[in-house]
N, C-alpha and C. Protein backbone atom coordinates (compact mmCIF):
# COMPACT_ATOMS: atom_id res chain seq x y z
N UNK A 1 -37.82 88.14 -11.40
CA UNK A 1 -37.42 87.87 -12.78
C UNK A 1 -38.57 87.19 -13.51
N UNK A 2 -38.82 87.77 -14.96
CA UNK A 2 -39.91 86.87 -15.43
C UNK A 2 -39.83 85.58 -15.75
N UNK A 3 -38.29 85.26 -16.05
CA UNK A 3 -38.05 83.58 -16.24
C UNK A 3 -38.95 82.70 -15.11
N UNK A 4 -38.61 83.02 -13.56
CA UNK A 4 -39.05 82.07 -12.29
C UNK A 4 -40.62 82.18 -13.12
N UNK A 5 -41.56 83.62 -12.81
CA UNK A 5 -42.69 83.74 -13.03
C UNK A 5 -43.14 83.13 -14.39
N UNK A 6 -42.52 82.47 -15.33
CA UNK A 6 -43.08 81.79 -16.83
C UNK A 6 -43.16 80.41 -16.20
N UNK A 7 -41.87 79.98 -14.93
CA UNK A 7 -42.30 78.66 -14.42
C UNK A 7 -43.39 78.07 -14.07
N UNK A 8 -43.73 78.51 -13.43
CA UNK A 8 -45.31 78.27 -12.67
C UNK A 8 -46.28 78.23 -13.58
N UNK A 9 -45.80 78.99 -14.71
CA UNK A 9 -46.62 78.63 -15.82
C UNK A 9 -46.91 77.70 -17.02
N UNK A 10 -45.56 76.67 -16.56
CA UNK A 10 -45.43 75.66 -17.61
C UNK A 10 -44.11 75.51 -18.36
N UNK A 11 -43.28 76.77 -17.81
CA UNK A 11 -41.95 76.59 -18.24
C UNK A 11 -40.84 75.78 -17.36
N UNK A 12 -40.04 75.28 -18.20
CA UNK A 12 -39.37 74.13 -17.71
C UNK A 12 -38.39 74.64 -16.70
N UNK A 13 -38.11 74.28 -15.50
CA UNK A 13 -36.87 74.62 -14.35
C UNK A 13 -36.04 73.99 -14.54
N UNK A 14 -34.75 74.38 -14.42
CA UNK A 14 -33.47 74.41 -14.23
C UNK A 14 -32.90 75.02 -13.57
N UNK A 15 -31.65 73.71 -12.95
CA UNK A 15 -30.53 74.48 -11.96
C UNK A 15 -29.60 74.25 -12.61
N UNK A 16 -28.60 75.18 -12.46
CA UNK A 16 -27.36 75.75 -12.88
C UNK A 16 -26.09 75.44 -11.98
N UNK A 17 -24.63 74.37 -12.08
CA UNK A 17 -24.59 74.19 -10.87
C UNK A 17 -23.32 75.33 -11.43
N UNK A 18 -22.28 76.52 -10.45
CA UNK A 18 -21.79 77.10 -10.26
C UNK A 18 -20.10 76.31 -10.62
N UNK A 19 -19.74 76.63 -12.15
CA UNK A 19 -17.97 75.83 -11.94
C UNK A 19 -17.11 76.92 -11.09
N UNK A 20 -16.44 77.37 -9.89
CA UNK A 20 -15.82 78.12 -10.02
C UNK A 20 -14.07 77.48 -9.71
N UNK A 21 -13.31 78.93 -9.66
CA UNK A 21 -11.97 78.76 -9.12
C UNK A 21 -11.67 78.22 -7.47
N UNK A 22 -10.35 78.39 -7.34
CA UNK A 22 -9.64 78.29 -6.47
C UNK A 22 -9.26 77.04 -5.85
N UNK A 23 -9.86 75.74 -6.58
CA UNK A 23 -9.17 74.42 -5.77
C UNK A 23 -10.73 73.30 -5.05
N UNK A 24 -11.98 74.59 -4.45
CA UNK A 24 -12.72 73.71 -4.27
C UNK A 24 -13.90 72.78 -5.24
N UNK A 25 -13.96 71.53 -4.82
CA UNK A 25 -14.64 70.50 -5.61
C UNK A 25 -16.03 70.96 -5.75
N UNK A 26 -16.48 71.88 -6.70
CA UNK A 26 -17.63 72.53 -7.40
C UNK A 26 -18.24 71.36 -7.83
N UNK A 27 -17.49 69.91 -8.41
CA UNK A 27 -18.46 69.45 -8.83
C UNK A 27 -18.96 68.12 -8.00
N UNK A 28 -18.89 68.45 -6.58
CA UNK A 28 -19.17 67.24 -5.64
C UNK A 28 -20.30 66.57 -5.85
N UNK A 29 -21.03 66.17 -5.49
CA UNK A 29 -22.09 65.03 -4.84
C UNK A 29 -23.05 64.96 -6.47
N UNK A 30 -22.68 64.21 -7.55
CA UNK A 30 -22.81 64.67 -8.54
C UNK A 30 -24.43 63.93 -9.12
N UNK A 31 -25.13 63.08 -8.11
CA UNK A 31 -26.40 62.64 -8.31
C UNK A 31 -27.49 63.59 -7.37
N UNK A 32 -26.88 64.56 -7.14
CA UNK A 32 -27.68 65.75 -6.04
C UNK A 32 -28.66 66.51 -6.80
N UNK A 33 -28.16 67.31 -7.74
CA UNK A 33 -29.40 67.80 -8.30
C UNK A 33 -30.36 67.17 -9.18
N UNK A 34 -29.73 66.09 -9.84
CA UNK A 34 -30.49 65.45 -10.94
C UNK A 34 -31.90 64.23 -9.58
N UNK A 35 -31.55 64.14 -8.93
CA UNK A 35 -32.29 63.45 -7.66
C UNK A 35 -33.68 64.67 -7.50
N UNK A 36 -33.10 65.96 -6.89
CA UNK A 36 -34.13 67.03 -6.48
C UNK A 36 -34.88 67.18 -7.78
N UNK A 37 -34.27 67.55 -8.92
CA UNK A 37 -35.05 67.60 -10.07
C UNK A 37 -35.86 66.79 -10.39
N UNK A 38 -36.09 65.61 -10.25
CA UNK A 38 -36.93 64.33 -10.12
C UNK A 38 -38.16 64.48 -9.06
N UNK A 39 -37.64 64.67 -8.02
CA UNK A 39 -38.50 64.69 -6.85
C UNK A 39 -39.13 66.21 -7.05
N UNK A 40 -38.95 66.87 -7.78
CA UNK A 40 -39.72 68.23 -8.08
C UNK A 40 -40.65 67.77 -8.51
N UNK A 41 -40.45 67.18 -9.85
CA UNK A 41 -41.26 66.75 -10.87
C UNK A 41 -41.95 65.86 -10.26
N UNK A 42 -41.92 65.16 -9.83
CA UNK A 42 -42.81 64.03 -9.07
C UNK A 42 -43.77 64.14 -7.92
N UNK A 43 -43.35 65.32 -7.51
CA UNK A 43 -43.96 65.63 -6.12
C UNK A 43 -44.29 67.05 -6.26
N UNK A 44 -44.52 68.01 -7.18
CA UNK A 44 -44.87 69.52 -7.44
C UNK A 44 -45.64 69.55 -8.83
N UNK A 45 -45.79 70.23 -9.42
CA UNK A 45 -46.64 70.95 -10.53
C UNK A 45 -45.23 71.10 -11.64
N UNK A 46 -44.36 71.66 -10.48
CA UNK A 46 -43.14 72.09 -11.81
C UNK A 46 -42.58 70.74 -12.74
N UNK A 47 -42.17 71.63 -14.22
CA UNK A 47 -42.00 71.37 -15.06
C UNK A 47 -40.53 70.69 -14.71
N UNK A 48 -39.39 70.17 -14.86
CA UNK A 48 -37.97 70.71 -14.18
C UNK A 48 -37.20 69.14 -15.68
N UNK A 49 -36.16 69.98 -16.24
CA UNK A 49 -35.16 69.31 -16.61
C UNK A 49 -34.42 68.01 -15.75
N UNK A 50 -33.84 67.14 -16.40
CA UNK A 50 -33.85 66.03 -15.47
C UNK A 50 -32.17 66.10 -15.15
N UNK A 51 -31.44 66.76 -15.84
CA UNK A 51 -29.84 66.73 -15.37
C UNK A 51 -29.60 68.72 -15.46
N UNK A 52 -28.30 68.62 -14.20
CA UNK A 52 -27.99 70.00 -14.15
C UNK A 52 -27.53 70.49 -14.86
N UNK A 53 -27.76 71.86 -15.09
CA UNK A 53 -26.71 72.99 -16.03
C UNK A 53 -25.37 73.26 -15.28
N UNK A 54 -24.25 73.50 -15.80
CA UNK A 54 -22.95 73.37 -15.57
C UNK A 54 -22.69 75.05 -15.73
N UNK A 55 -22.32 76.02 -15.80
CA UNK A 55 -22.43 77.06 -16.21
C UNK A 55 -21.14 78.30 -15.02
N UNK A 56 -19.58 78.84 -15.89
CA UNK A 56 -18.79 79.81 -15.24
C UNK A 56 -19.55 80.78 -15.14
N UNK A 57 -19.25 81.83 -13.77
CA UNK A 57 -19.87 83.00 -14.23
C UNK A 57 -19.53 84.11 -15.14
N UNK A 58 -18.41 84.02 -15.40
CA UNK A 58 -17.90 84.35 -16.36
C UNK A 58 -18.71 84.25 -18.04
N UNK A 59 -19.08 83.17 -18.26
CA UNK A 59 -19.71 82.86 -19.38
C UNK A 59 -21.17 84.27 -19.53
N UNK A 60 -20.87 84.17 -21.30
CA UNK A 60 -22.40 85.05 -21.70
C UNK A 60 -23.57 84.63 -21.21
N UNK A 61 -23.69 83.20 -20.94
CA UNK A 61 -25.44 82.62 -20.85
C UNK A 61 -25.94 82.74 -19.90
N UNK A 62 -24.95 83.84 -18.64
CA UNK A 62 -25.05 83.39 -17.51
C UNK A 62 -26.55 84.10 -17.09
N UNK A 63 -26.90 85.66 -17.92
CA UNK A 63 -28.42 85.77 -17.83
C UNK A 63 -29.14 84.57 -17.68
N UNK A 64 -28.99 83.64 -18.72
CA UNK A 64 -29.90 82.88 -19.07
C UNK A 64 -30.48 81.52 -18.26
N UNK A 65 -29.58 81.84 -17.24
CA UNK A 65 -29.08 80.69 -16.21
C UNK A 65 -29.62 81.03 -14.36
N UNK A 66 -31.04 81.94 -14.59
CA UNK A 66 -31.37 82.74 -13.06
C UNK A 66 -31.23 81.70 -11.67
N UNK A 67 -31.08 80.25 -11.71
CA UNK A 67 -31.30 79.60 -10.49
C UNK A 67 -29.82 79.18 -10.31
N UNK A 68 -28.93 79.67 -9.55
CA UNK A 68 -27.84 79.05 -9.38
C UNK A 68 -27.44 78.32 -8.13
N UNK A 69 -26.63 77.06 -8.56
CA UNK A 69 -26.49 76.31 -7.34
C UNK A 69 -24.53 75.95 -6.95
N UNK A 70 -24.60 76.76 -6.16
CA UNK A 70 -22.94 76.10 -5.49
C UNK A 70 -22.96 75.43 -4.45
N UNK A 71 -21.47 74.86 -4.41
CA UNK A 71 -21.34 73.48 -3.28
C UNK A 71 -20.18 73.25 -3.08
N UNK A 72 -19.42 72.43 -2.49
CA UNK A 72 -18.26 71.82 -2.84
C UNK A 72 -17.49 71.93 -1.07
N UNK A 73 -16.12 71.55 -1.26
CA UNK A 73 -15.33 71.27 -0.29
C UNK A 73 -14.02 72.40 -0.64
N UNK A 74 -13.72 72.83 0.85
CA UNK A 74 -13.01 73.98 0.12
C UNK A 74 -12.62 75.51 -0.41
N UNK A 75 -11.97 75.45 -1.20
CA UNK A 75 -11.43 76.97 -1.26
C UNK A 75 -12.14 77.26 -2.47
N UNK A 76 -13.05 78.79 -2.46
CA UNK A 76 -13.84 79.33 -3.75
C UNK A 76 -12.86 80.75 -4.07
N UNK A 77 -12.79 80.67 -5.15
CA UNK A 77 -12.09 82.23 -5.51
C UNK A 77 -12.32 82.52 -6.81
N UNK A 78 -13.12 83.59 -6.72
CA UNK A 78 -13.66 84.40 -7.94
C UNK A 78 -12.75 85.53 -8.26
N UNK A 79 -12.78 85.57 -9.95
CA UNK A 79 -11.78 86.62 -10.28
C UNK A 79 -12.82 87.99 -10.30
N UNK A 80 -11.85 89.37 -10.67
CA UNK A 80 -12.87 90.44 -10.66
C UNK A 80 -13.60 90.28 -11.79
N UNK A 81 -13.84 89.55 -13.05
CA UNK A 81 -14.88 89.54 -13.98
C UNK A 81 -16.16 88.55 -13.53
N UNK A 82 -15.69 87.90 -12.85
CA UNK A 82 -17.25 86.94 -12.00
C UNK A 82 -17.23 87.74 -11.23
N UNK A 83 -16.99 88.17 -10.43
CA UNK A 83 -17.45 89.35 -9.07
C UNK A 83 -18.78 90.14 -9.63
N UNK A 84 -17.90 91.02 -10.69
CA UNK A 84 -19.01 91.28 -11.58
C UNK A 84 -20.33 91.56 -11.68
N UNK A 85 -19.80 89.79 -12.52
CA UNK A 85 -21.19 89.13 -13.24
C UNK A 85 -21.66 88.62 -12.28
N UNK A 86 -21.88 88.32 -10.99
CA UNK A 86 -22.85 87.67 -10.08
C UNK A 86 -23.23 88.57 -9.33
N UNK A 87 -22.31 89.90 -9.12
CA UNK A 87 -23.08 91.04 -8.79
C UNK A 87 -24.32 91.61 -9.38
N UNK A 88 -24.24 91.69 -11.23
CA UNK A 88 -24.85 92.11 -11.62
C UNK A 88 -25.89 91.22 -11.77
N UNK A 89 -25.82 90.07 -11.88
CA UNK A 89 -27.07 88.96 -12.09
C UNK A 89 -27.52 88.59 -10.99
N UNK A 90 -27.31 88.74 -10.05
CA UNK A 90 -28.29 88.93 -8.63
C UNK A 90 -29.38 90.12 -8.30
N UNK A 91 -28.51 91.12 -8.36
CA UNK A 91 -29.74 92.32 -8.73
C UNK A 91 -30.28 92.57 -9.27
N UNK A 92 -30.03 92.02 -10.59
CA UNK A 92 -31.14 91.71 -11.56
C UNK A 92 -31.88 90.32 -11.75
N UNK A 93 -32.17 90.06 -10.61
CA UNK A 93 -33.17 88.86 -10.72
C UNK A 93 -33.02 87.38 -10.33
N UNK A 94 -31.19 87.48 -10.38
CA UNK A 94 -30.83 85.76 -10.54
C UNK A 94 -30.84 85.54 -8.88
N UNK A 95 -30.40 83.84 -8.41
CA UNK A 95 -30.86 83.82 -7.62
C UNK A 95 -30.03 82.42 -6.94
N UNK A 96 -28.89 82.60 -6.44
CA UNK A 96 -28.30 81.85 -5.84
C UNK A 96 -28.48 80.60 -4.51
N UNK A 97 -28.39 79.37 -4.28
CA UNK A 97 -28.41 78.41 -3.34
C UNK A 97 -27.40 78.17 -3.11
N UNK A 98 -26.37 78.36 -1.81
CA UNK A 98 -24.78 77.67 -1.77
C UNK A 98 -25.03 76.97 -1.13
N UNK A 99 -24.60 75.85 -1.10
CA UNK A 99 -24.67 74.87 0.11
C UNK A 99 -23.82 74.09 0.70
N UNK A 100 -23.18 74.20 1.89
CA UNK A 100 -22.05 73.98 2.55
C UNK A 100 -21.84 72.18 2.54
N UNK A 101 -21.09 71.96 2.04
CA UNK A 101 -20.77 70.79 2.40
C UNK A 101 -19.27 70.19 2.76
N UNK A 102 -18.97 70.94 3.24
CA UNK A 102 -17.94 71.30 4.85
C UNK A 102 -16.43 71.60 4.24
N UNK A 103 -16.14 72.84 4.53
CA UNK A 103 -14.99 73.85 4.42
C UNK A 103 -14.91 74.30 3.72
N UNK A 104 -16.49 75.20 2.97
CA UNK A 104 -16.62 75.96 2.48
C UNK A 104 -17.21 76.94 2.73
N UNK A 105 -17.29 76.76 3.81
CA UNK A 105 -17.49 78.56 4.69
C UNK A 105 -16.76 79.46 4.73
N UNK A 106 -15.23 79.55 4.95
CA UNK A 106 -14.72 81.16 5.08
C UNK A 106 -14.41 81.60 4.06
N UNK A 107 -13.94 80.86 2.92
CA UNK A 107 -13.60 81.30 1.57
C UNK A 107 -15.46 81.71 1.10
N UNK A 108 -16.03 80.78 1.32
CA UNK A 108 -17.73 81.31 0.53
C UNK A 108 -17.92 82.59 0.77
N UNK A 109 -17.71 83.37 2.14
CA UNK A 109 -18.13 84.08 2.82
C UNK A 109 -17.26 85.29 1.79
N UNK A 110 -15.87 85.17 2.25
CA UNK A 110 -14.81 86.20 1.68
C UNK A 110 -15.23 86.50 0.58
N UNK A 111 -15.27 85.53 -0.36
CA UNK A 111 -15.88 86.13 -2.00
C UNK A 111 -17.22 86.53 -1.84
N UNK A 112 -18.07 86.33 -1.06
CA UNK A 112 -19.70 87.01 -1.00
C UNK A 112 -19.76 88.39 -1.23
N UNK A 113 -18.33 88.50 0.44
CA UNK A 113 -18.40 90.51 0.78
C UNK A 113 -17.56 90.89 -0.12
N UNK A 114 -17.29 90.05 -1.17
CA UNK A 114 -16.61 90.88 -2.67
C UNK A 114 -17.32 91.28 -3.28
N UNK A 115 -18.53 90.27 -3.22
CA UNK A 115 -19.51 91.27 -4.29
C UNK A 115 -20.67 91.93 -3.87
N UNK A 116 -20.64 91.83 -2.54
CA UNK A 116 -21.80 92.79 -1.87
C UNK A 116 -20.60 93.32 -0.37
N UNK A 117 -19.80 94.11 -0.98
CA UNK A 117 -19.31 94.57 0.30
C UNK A 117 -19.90 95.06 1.51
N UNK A 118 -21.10 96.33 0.91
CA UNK A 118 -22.08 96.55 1.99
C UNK A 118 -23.08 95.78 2.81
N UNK A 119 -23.05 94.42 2.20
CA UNK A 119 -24.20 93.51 3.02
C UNK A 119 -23.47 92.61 3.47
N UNK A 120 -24.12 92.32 4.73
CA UNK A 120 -24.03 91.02 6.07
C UNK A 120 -25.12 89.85 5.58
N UNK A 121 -24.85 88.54 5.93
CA UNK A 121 -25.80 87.85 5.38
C UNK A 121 -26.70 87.48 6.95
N UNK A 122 -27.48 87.35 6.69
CA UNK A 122 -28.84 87.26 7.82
C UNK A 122 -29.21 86.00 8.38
N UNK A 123 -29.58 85.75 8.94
CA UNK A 123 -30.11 84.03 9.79
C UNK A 123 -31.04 84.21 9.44
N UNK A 124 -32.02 83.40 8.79
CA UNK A 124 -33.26 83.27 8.44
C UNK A 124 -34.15 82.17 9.47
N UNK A 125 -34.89 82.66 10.27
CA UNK A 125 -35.64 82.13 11.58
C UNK A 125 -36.86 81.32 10.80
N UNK A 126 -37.21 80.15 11.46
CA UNK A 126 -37.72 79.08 11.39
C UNK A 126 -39.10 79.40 10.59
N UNK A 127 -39.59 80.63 11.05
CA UNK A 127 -40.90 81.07 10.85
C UNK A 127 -41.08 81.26 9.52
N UNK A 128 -40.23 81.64 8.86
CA UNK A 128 -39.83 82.40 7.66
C UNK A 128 -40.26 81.87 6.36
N UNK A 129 -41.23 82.01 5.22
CA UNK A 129 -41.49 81.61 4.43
C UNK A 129 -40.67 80.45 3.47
N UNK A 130 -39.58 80.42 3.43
CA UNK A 130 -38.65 79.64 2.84
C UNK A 130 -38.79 78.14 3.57
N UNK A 131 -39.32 77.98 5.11
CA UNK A 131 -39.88 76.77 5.44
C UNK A 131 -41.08 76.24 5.54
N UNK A 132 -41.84 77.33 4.49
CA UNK A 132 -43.07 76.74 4.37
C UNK A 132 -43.49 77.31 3.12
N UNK A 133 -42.53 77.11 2.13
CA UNK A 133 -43.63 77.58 0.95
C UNK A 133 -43.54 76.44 0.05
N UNK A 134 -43.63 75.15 0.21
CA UNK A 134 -44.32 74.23 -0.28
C UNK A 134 -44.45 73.28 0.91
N UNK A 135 -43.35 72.25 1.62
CA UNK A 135 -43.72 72.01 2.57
C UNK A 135 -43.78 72.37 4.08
N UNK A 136 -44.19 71.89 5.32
CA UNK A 136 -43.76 72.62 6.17
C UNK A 136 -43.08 72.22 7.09
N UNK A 137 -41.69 72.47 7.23
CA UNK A 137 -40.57 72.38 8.26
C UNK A 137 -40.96 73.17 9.38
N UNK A 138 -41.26 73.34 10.20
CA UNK A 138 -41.44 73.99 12.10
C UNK A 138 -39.92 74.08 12.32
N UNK A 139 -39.16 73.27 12.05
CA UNK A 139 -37.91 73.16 12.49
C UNK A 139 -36.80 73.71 11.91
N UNK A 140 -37.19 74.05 10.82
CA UNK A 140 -36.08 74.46 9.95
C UNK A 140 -35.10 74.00 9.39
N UNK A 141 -33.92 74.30 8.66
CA UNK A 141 -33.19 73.67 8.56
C UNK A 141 -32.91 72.42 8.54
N UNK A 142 -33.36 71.10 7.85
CA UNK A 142 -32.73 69.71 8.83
C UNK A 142 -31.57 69.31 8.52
N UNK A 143 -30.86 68.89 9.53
CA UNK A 143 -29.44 68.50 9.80
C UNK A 143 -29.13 67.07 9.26
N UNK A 144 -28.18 66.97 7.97
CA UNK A 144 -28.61 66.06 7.01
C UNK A 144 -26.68 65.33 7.37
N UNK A 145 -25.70 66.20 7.89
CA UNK A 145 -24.10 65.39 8.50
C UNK A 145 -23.54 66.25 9.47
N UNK A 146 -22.88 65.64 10.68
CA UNK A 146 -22.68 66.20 11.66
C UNK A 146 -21.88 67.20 11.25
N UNK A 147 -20.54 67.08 10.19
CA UNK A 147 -19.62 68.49 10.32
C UNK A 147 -18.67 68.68 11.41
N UNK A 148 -18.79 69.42 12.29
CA UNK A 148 -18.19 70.14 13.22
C UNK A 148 -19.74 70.17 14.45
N UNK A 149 -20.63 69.06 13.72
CA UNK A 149 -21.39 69.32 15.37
C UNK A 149 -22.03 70.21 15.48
N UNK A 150 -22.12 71.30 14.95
CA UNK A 150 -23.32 72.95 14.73
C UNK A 150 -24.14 72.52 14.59
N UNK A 151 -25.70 73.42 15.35
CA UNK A 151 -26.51 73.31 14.70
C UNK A 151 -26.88 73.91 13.21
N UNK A 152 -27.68 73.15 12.32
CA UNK A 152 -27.71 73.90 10.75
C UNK A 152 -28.44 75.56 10.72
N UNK A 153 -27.87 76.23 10.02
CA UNK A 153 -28.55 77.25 9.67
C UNK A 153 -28.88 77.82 8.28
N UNK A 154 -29.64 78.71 7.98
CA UNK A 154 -29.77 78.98 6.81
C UNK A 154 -29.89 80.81 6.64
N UNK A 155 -29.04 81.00 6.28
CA UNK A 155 -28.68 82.43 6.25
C UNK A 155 -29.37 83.17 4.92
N UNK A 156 -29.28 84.33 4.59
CA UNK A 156 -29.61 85.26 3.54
C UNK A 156 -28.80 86.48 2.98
N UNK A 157 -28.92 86.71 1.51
CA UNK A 157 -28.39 88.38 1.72
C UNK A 157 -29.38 88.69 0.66
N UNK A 158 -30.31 89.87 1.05
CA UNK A 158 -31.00 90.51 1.03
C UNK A 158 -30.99 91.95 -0.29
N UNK A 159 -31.48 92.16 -0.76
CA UNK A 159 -32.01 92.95 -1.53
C UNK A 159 -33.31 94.04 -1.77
N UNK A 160 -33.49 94.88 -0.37
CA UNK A 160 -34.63 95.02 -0.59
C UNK A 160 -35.57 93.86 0.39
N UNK A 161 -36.52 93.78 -0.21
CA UNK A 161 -37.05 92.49 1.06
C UNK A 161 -36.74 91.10 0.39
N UNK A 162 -36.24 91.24 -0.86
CA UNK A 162 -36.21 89.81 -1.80
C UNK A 162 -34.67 89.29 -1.08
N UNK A 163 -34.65 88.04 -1.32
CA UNK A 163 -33.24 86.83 -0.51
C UNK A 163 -32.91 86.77 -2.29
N UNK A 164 -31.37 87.53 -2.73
CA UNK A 164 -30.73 87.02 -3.74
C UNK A 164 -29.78 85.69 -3.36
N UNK A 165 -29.32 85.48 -2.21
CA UNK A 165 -28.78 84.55 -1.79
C UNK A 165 -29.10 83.71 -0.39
N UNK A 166 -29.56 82.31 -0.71
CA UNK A 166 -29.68 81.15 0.27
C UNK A 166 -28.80 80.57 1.04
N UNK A 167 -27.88 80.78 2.08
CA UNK A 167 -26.80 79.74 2.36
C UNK A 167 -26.98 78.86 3.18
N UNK A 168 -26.77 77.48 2.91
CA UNK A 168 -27.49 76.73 3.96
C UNK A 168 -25.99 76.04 4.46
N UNK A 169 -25.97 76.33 5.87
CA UNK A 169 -24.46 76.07 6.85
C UNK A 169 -24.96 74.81 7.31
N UNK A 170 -24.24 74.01 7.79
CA UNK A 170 -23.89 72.92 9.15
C UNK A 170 -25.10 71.63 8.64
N UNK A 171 -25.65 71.99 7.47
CA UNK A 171 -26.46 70.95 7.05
C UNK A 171 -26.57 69.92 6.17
N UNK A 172 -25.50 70.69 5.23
CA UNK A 172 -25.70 69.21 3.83
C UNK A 172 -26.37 69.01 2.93
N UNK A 173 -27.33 69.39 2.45
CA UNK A 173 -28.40 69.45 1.59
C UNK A 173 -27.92 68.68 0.88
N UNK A 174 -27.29 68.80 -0.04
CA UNK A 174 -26.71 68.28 -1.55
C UNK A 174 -26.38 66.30 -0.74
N UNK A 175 -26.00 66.26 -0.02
CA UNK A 175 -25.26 64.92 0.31
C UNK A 175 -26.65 64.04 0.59
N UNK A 176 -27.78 64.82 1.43
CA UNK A 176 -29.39 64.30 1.47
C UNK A 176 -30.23 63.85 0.13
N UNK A 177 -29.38 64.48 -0.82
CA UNK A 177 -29.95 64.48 -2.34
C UNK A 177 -28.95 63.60 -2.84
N UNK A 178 -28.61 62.99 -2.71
CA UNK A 178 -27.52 62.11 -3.23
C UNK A 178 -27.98 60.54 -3.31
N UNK A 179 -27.49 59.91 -4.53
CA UNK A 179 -28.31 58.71 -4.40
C UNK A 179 -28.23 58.20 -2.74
N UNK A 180 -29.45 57.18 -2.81
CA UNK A 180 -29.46 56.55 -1.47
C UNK A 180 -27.95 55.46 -0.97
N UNK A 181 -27.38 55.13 -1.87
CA UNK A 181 -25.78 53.97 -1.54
C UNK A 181 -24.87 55.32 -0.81
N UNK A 182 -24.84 56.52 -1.78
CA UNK A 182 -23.85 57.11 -1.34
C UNK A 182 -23.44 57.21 -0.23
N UNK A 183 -24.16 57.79 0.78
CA UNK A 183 -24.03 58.04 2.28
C UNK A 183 -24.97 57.54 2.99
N UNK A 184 -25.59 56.26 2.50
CA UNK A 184 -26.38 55.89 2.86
C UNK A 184 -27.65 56.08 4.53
N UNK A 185 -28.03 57.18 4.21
CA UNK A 185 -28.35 58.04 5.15
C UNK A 185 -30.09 57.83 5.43
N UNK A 186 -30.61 57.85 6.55
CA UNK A 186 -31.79 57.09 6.39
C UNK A 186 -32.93 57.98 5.64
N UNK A 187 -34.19 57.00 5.24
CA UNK A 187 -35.27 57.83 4.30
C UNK A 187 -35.68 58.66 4.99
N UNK A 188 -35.63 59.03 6.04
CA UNK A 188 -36.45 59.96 6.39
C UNK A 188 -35.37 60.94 6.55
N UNK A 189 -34.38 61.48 7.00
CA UNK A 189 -33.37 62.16 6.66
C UNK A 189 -33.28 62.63 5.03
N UNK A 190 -33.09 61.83 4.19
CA UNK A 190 -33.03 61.85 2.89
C UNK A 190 -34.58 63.41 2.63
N UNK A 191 -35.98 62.10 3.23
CA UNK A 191 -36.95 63.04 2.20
C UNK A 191 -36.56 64.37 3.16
N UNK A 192 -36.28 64.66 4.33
CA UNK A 192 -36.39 66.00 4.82
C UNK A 192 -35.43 67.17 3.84
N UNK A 193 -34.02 66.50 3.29
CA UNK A 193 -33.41 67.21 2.66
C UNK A 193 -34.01 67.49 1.27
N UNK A 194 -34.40 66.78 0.39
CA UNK A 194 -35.24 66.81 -0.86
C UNK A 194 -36.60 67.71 -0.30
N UNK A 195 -37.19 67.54 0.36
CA UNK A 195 -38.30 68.50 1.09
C UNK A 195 -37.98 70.07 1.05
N UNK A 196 -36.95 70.10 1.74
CA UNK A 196 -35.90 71.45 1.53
C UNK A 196 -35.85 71.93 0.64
N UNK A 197 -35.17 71.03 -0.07
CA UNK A 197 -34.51 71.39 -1.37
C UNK A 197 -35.71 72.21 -2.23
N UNK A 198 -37.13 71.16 -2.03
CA UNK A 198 -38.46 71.98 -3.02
C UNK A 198 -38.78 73.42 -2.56
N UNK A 199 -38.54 73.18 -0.98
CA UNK A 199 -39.21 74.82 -0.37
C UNK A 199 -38.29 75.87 -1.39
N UNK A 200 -36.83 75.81 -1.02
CA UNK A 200 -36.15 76.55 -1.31
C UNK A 200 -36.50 77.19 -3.44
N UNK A 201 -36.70 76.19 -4.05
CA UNK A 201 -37.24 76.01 -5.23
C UNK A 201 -38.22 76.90 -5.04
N UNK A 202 -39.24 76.92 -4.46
CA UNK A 202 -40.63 77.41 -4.77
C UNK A 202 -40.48 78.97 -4.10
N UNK A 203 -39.61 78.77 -2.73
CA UNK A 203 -39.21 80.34 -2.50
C UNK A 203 -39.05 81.26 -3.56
N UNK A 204 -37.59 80.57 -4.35
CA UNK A 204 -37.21 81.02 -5.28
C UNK A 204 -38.06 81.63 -6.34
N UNK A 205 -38.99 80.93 -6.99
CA UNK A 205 -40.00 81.65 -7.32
C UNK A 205 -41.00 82.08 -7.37
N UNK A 206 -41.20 82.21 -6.11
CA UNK A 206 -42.34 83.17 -5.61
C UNK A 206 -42.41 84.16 -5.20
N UNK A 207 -40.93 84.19 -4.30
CA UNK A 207 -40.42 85.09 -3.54
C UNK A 207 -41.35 86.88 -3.93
């Protein structure tokens, strides 16, 4: 999309966080992105807005809106007019981050193969550009709350060779980005998730 590619050039980033249906808390850990957006800016080249975009998919602006971020606890359920529109704004360019922050896996999943019935989402192995395209994780994934005890993973669904969708399982991201009182979770835990958080950013537009 040319929006990501005007970034790098001086245009301002923004994330978009995802309102949807069905009951789960879309708007959880609510100092998460405005934290990463900071630590972009502070620690990258990018330009980045300092609070998140809020944005249904349903809504017209949703072109206008290519970096999207979901989260929450819970049950997701998209009607057939977001099915849609995130069908169609993925293949054309947009570019989703979900990030599990626990019992939002089988419902995430169910509405995914709604809108990509034909695609499986992929494990994305350690090696893989997304852990090293700004900093470098060897390890992948870091494991930011136990959950259910899994190790974290970070999955894909694919387009061609481009990742329209990031899912990061068993890890937490968003709760690592969260002021430091919240879960008071140690700094070095913390920067590994914010670390993340930039790769995934810079994936995004570079990809």
């Amino acid at each position: 999309m040319i929006f990501f590619l005007n970034i790098l050039y001086g245009q301002t980033f923004s994330i978009s966080r995802v309102h949807y249906g069905g009951g789960g808390d879309w708007y959880s850990d609510p100092s998460s992105i405005p934290n990463l957006l900071k630590f972009l800016t502070i620690n990258t080249k990018i330009k980045a807005e300092h609070e998140e975009n809020r944005i249904k998919l349903s809504d017209k602006e949703l072109p206008s809106h290519p970096y999207l971020y979901l989260t929450g606890h819970g049950n997701i359920r998209l009607n057939d007019e977001e099915i849609i529109a995130l069908r169609d704004h993925l293949l054309n360019g947009g570019f989703l981050h979900a990030d599990d922050n626990y019992g939002l896996n089988q419902s995430f999943r169910r509405e995914m193969k709604r809108v990509f019935p034909n695609k499986d989402f992929v494990e994305i192995p350690h090696y893989h550009k997304v852990f090293h395209s700004y900093y470098d994780m060897p390890n992948g994934l870091p494991k930011i709350h136990e959950h259910d005890g899994k190790p974290p993973q970070l999955f894909g669904l694919f387009n061609g060779d481009k990742i329209m969708v990031l899912y990061s399982f068993e890890s937490d991201l968003g709760d690592g980005w969260e002021d430091e009182e919240v879960h008071n979770n140690p700094k070095e835990i913390r920067l590994n998730a914010l670390q993340m958080g930039v790769n995934i950013v810079y994936f995004a537009l570079t990809q």
